[in-house]
Protein backbone atom coordinates (compact mmCIF):
# COMPACT_ATOMS: atom_id res chain seq x y z
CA UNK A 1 0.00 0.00 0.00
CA UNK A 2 2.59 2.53 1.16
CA UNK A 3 4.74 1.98 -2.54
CA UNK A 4 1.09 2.27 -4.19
CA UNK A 5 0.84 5.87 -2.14
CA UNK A 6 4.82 7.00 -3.29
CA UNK A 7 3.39 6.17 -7.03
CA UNK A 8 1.09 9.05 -6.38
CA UNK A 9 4.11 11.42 -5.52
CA UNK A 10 4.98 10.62 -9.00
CA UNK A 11 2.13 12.03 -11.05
CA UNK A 12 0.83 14.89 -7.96
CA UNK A 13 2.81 17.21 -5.98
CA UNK A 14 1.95 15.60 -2.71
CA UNK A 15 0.93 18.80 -1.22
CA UNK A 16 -0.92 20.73 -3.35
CA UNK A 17 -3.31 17.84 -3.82
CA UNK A 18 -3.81 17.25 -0.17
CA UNK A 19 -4.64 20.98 -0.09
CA UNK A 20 -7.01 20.42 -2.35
CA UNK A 21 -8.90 17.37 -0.62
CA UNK A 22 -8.74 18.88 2.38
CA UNK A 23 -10.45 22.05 1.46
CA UNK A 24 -12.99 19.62 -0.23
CA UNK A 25 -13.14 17.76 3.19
CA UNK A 26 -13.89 20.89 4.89
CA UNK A 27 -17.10 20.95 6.87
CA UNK A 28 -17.03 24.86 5.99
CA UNK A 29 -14.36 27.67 4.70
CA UNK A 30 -10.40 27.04 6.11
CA UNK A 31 -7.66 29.57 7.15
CA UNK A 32 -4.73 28.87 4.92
CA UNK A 33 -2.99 28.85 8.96
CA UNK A 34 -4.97 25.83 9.62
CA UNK A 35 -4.39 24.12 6.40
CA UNK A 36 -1.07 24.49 6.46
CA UNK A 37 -0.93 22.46 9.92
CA UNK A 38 -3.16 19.78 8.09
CA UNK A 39 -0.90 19.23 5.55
CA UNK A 40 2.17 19.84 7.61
CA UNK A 41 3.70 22.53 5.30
CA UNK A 42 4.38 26.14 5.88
CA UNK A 43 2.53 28.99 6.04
CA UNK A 44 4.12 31.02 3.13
CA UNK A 45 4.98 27.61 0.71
CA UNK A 46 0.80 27.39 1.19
CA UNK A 47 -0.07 31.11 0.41
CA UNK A 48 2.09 30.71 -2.40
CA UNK A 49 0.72 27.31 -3.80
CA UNK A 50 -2.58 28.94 -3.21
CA UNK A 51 -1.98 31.81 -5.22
CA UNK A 52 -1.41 29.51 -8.42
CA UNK A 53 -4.16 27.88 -7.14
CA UNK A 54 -6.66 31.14 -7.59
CA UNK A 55 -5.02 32.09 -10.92
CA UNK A 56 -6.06 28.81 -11.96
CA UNK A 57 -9.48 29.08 -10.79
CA UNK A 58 -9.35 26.42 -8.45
CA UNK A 59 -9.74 28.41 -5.09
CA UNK A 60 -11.50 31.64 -3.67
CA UNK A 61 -10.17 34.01 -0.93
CA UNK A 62 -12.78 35.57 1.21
CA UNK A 63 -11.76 38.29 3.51
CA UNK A 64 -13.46 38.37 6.74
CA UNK A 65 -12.14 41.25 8.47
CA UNK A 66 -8.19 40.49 8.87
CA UNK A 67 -8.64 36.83 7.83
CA UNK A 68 -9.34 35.16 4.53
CA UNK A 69 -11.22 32.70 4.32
CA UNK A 70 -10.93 29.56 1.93
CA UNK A 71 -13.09 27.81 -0.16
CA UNK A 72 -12.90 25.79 -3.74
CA UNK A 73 -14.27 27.05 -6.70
CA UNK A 74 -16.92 24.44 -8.82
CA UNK A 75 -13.69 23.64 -11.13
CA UNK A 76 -11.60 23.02 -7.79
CA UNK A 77 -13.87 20.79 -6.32
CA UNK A 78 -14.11 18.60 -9.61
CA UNK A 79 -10.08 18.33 -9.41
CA UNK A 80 -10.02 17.78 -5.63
CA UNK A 81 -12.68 14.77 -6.39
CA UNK A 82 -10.49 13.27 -9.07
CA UNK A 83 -7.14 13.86 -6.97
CA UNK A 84 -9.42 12.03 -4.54
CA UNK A 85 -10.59 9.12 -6.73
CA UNK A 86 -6.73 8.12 -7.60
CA UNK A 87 -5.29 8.21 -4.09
CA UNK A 88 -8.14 5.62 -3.52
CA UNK A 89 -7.96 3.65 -6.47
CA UNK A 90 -3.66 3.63 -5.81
């Protein structure tokens, strides 16, 4: 199972697509703080795979007074359930 998982690393950047899962996973909007800690990455390497990540459509930022807020466009959600799909199917 575990060399089926490192096959994974090989076609995905392992952290961007946990980023996106988890945001999918989310009960509601995340902090990029707290998805960082999920994913066990910094803070700046995730604002900065986020930003791609908004150019590309894949992810909104909504500010909420100091804080923004995170949530996955429609076309983010259909990768996140694909990225999602393969881990299980690997």
């Amino acid at each position: 199972m575990v060399q089926n998982k490192e096959i994974f690393n090989v076609f995905f950047r392992e952290k961007p697509a946990l980023m996106l899962v988890g945001l999918k996973n989310a009960k509601s909007g995340v902090y990029a703080s707290s998805l960082a800690k999920s994913v066990d990455c910094t803070y700046s390497h995730v604002v900065k795979i986020l930003q791609h990540m908004q150019k590309a459509g894949l992810v909104n930022f909504e500010k909420q007074g100091r804080l923004k807020l995170l949530t996955l466009t429609k076309s983010g959600s259909d990768v996140a359930d694909n990225i999602d799909k393969i881990w299980n199917l690997l």
